[in-house]
Protein backbone atom coordinates (compact mmCIF):
# COMPACT_ATOMS: atom_id res chain seq x y z
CA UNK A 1 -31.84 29.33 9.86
CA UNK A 2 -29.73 26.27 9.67
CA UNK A 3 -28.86 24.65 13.08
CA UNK A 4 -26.98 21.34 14.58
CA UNK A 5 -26.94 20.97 18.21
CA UNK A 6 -25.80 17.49 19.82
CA UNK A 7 -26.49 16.14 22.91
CA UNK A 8 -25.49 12.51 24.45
CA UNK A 9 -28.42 10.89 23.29
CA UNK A 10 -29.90 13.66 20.71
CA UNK A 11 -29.21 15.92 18.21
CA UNK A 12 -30.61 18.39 15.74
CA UNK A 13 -29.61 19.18 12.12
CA UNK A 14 -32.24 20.89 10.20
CA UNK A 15 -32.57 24.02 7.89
CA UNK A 16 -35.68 26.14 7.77
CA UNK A 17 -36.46 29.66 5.85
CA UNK A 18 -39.87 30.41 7.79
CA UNK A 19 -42.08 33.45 7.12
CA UNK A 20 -41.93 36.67 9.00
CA UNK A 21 -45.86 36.85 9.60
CA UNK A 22 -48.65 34.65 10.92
CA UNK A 23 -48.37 31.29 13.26
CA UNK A 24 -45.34 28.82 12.23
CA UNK A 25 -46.76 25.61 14.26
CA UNK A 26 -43.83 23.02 14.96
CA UNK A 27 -45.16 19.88 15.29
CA UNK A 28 -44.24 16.57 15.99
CA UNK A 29 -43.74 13.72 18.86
CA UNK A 30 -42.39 13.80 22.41
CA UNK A 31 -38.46 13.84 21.55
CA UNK A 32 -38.28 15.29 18.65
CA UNK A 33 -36.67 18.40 19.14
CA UNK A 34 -39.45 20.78 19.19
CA UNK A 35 -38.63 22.31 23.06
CA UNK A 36 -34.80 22.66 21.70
CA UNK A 37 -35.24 24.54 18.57
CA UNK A 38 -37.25 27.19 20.40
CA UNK A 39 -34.60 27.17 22.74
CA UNK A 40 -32.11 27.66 19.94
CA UNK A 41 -34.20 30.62 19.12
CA UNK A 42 -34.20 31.94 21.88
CA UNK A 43 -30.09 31.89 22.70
CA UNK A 44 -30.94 29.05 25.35
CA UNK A 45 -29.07 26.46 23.77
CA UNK A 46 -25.68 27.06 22.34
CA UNK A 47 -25.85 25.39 18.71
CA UNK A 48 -23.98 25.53 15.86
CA UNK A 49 -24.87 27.27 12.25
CA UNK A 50 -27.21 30.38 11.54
CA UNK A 51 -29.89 32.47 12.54
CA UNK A 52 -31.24 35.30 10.84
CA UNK A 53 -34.70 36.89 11.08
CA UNK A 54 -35.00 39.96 8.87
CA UNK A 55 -32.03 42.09 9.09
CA UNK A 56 -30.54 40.83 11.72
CA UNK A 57 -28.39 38.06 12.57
CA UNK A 58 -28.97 36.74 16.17
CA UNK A 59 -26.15 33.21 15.63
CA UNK A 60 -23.34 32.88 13.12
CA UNK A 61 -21.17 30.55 14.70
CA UNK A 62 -19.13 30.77 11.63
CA UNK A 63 -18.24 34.41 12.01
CA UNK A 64 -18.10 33.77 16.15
CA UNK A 65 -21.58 35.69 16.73
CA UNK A 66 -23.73 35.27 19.24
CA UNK A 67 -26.54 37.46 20.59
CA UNK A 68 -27.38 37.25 23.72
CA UNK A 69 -30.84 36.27 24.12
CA UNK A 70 -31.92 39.66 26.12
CA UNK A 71 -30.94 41.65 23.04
CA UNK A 72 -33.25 39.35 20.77
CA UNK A 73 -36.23 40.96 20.88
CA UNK A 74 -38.37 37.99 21.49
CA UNK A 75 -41.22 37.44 23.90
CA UNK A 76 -41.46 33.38 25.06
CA UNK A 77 -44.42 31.86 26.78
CA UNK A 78 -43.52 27.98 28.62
CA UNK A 79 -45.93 25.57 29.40
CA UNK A 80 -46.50 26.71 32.37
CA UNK A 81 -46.84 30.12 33.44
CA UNK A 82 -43.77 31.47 35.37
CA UNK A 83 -45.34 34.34 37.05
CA UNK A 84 -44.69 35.78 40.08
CA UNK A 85 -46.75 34.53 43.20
CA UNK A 86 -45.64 37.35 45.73
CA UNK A 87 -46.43 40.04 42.33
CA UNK A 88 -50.22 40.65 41.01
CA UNK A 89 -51.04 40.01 38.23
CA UNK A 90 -50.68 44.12 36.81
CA UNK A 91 -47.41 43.79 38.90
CA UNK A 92 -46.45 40.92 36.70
CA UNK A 93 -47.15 42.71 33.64
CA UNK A 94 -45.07 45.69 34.26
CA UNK A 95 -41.98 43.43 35.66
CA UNK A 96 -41.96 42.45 32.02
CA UNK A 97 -40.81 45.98 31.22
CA UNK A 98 -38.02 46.78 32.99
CA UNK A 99 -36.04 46.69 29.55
CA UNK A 100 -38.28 48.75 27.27
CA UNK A 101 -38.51 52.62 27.25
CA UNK A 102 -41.83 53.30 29.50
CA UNK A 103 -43.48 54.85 26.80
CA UNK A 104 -43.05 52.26 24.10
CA UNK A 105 -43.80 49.65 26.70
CA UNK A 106 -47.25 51.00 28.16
CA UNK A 107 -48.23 51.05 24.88
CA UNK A 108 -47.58 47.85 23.76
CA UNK A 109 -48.85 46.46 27.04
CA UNK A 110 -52.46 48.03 27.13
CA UNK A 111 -52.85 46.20 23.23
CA UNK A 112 -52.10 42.45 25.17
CA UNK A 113 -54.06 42.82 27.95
CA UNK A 114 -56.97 44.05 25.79
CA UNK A 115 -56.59 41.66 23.03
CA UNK A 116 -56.70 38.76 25.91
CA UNK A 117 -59.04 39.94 27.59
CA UNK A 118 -57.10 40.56 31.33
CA UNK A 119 -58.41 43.73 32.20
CA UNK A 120 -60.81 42.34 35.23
CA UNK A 121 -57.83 40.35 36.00
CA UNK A 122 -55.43 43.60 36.93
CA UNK A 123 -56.03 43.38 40.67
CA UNK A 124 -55.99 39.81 41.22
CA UNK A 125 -53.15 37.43 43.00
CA UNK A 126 -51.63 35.09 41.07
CA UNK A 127 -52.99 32.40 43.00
CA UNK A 128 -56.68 33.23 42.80
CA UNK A 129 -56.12 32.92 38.68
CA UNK A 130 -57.63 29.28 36.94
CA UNK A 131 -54.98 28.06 34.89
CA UNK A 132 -56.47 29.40 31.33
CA UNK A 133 -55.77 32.67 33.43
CA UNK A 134 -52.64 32.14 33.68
CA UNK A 135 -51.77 31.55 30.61
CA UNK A 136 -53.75 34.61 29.21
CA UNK A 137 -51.32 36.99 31.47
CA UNK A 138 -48.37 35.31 30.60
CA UNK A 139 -49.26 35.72 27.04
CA UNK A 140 -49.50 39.18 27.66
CA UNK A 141 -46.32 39.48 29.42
CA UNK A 142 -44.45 37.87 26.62
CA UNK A 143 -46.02 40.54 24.39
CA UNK A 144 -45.76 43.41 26.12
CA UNK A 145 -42.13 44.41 25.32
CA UNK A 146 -43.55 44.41 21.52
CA UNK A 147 -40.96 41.59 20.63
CA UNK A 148 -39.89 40.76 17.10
CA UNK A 149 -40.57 37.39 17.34
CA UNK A 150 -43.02 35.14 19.59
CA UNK A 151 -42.31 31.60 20.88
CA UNK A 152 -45.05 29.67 22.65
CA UNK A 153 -43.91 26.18 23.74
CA UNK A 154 -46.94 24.14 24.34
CA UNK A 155 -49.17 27.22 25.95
CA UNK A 156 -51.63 25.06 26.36
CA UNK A 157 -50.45 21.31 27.15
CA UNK A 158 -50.64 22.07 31.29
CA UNK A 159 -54.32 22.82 30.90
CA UNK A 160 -57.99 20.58 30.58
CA UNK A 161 -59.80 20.15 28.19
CA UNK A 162 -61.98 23.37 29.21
CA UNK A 163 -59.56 25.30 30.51
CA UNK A 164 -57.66 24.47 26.43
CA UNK A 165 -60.95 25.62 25.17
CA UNK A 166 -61.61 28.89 27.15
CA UNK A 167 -57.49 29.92 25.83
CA UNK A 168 -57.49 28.77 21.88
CA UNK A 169 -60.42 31.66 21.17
CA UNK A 170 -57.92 34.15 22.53
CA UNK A 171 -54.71 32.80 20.80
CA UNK A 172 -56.43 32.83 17.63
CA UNK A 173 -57.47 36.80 18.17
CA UNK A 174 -53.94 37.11 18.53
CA UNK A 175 -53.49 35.86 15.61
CA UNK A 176 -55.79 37.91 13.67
CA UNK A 177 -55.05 40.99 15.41
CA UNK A 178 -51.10 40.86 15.39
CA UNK A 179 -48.53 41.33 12.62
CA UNK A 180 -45.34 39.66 14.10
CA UNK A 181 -44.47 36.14 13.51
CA UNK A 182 -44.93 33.28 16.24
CA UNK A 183 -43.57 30.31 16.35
CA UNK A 184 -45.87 28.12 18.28
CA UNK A 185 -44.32 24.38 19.54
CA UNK A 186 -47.13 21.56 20.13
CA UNK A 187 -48.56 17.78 19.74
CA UNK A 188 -52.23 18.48 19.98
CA UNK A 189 -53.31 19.04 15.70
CA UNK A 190 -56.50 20.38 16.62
CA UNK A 191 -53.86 23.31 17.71
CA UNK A 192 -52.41 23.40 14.73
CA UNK A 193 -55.78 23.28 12.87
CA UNK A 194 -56.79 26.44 14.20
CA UNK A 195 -53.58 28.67 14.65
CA UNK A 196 -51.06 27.49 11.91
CA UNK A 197 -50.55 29.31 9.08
CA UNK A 198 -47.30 27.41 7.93
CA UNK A 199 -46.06 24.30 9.45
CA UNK A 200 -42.83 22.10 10.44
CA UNK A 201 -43.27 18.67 11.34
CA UNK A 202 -40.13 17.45 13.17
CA UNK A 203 -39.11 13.96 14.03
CA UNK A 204 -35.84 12.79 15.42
CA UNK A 205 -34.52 16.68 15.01
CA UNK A 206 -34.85 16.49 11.67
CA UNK A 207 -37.74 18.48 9.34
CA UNK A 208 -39.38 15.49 7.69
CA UNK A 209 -42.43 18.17 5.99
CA UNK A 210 -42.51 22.14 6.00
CA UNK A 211 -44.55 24.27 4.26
CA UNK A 212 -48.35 25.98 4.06
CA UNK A 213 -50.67 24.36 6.45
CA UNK A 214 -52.94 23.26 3.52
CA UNK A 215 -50.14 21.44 1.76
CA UNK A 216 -48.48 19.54 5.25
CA UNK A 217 -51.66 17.97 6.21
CA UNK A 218 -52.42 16.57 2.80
CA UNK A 219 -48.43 15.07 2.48
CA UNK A 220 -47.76 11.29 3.29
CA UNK A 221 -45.34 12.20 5.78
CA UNK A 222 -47.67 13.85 7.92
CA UNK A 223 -50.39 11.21 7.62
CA UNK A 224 -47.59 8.81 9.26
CA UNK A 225 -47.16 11.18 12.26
CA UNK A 226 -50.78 11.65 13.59
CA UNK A 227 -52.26 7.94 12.17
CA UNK A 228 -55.84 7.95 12.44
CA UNK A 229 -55.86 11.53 13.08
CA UNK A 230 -54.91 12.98 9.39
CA UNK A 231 -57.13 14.08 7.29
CA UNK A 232 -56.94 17.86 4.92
CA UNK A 233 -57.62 21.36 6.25
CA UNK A 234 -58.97 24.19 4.30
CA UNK A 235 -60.98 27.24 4.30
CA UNK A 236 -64.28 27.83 2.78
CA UNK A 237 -67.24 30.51 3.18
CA UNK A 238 -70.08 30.75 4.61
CA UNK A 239 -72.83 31.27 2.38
CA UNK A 240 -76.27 29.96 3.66
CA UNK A 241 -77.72 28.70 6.83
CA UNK A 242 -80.91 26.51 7.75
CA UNK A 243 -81.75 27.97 10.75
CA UNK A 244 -84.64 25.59 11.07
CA UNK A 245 -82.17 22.54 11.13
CA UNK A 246 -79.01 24.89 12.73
CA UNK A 247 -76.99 24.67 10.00
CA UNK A 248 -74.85 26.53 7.87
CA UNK A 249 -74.17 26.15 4.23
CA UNK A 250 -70.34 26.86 3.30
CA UNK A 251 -68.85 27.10 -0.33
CA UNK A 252 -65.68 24.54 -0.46
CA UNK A 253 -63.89 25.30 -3.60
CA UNK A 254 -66.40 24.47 -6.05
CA UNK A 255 -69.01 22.44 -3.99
CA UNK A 256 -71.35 23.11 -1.05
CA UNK A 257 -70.92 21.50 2.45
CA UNK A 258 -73.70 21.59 5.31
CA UNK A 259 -72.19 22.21 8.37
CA UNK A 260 -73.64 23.00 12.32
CA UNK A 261 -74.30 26.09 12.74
CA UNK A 262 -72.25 27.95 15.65
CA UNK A 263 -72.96 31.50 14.93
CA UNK A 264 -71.38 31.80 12.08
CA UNK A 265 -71.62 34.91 9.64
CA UNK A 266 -72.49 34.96 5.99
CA UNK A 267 -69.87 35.97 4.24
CA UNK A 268 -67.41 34.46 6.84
CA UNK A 269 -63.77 32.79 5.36
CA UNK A 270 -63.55 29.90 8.21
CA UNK A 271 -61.36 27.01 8.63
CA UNK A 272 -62.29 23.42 8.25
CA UNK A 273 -60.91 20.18 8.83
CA UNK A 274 -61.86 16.49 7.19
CA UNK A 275 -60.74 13.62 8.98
CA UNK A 276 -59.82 11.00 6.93
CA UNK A 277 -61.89 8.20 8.77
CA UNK A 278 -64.53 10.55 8.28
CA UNK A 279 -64.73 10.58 4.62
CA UNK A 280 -66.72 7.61 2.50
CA UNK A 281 -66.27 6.88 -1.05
CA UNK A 282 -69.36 5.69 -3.69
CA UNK A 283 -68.73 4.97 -7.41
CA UNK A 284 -72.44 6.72 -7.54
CA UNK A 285 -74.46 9.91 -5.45
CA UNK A 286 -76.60 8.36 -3.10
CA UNK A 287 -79.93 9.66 -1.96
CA UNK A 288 -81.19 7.27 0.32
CA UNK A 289 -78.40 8.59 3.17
CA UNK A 290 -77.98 10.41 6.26
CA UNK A 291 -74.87 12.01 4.79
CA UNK A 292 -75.72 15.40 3.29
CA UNK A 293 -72.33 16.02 1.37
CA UNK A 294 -71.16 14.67 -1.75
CA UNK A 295 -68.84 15.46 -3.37
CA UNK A 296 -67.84 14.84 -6.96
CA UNK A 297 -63.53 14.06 -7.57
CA UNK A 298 -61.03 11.91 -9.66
CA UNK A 299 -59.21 9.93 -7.64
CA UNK A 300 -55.29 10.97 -7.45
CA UNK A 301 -53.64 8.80 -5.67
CA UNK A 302 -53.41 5.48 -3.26
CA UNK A 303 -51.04 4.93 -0.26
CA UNK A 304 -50.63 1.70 1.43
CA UNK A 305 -48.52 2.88 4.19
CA UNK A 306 -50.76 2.73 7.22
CA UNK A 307 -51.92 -0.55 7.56
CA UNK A 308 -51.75 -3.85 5.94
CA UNK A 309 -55.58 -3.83 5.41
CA UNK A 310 -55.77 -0.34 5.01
CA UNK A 311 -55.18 2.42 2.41
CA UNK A 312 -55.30 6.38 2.02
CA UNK A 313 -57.04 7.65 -1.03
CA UNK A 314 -56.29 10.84 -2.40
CA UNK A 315 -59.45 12.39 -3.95
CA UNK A 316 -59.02 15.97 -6.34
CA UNK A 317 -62.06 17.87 -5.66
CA UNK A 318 -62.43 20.54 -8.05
CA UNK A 319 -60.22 22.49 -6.53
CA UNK A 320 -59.72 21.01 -3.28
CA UNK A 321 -58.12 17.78 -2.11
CA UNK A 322 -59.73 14.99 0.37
CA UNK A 323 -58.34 12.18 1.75
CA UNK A 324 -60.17 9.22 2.70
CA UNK A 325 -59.39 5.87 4.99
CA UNK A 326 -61.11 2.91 3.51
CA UNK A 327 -60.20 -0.70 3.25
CA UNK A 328 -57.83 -2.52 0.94
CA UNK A 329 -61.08 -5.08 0.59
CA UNK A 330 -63.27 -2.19 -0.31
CA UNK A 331 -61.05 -1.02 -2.85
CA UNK A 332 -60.34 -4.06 -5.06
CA UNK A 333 -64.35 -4.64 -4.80
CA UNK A 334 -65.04 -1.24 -6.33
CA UNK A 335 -61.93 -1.89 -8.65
CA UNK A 336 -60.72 1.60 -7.38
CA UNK A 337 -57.46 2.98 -8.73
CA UNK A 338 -56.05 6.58 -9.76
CA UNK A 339 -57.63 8.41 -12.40
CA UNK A 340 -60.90 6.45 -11.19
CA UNK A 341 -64.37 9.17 -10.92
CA UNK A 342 -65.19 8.54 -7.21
CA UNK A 343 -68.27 10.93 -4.91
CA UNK A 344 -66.74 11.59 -1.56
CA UNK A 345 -69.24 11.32 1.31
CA UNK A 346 -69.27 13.36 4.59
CA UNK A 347 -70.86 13.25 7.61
CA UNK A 348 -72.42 16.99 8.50
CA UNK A 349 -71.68 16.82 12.33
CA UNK A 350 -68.17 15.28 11.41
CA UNK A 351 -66.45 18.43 9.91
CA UNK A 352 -64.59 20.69 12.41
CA UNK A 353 -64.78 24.56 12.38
């Protein structure tokens, strides 16, 4: 797609060729243009340039073509759920299909309510449902015409903390279950941890990173966006557990991390993430520590762009990549520099699954 929409006091110009599977997350801060590029998607907003998704072309405002967004095949989910208070919630549901053939649309409807888990829910009023509940059947409403393409704009920023929690297990069944691409707008990067399979950070209305989830959280640009939050994500499995101690052993590239134990499987691919304030370097192993990872890496690079007394360090792990947040003091003591041999330390209970 390429797009340029202007507004008084905002505009968009970006290009983006995103995949037509798995989770595209679009990240990025309040303003940014997030909301209006689904809406572009979607045939809300009237912009100028191109839109394509597999053989079809939804904009062209070259060639004076425009579909209409109830011919674009898309299911979209707000931020709050816009259901129907006088409607239950099965009521709901099938108001959603009033534009599919019956047949194709039952269908397609049963899989959304199962894969969220709404069944109990069928017979309920809209205003009896917690807000997690809410979101769950409008999820499934937005899926039930078997769209082409999914848009989620902040499903989740409305809700708690718990109520967050209870929804993310279901989004990411989605996700495992489904075949058709979403593109899923949000702030919160524990989100995008644990849903994104490719991601575009936006800022001003303009893509500043795209690419592989793996890749975007190890780039400069988005270590600028989230601060103190960055830090790598990867996958690794799980290969051990210490059930004496609740842990569980996972293979990460070529090393071996202890991690708590919440159920997981042997044999397991899972996600991980590494906060960079969470990750200590040594010039030698230490045994005389708390921390139960190290790992052994040559030291890539060093970025100086977050704080005056402050620098990233990019660490090559075998495979893998870790970042790490130490002082500008503590580097010039260690004499630190690229190409350096450096043991990366972390903190069991500090790596998120």
């Amino acid at each position: 797609m390429q797009l340029k929409l202007k507004r008084a006091s905002f505009s968009i110009d970006l290009e983006l060729d995103l995949p037509l599977d798995g989770i595209t997350a679009v990240f990025g801060p309040s303003g940014s243009g997030k909301t209006s590029l689904l809406r572009c998607l979607a045939g809300l907003e009237h912009a100028q340039g191109y839109i394509r998704i597999g053989d079809q072309t939804w904009l062209d405002s070259g060639r004076h073509v425009s579909t209409p967004t109830w011919k674009r095949e898309i299911g979209y989910v707000f931020q709050e759920a816009s259901l129907f208070e006088h409607l239950n919630v099965r009521d709901n549901l099938y108001f959603g299909l009033k534009r599919v053939q019956q047949s194709h649309g039952s269908a397609g409807l049963n899989e959304a309510v199962s894969l969220l888990g709404i069944e109990h829910l069928l017979g309920r009023s809209i205003q009896s449902l917690s807000g997690g509940e809410r979101q769950r059947v409008a999820i499934a409403r937005a899926l039930a015409t078997q769209p082409k393409l999914l848009l989620l704009d902040e499903p989740l920023a409305s809700l708690d903390v718990a109520k967050r929690r209870e929804v993310l297990p279901w989004l990411e069944r989605l996700h495992d279950a489904l075949k058709m691409p979403m593109v899923y707008v949000t702030h919160a990067m524990d989100e995008v941890a644990r849903l994104a399979d490719y991601v575009v950070l936006l800022e001003q209305g303009r893509v500043s990173a795209c690419g592989p989830l793996t890749e975007v959280t190890c780039s400069r640009e988005l270590a600028l966006a989230i601060g103190e939050d960055a830090g790598v994500i990867s996958t690794a499995i799980v290969v051990g557990r210490d059930e004496v101690h609740h842990l569980a052993q996972l293979l990460f590239g070529d090393a071996k991390l202890w991690v708590r134990d919440q159920g997981l499987v042997i044999g397991q691919t899972v996600r991980i993430r590494m906060l960079a304030r969470d990750v200590s370097l040594t010039k030698t192993v230490q045994e005389d520590t708390t921390i139960q990872n190290h790992l052994p890496g040559v030291i890539e690079s060093i970025d100086t762009f977050l704080h005056p007394a402050q620098a990233a360090v990019r660490v090559r792990c075998g495979r893998e990549i870790l970042i790490a947040h130490v002082t500008l003091r503590s580097l010039q003591r260690l004499e630190l520099r690229p190409g350096s041999p450096i043991w990366c330390q972390v903190k069991s209970i500090a790596l998120m699954i």
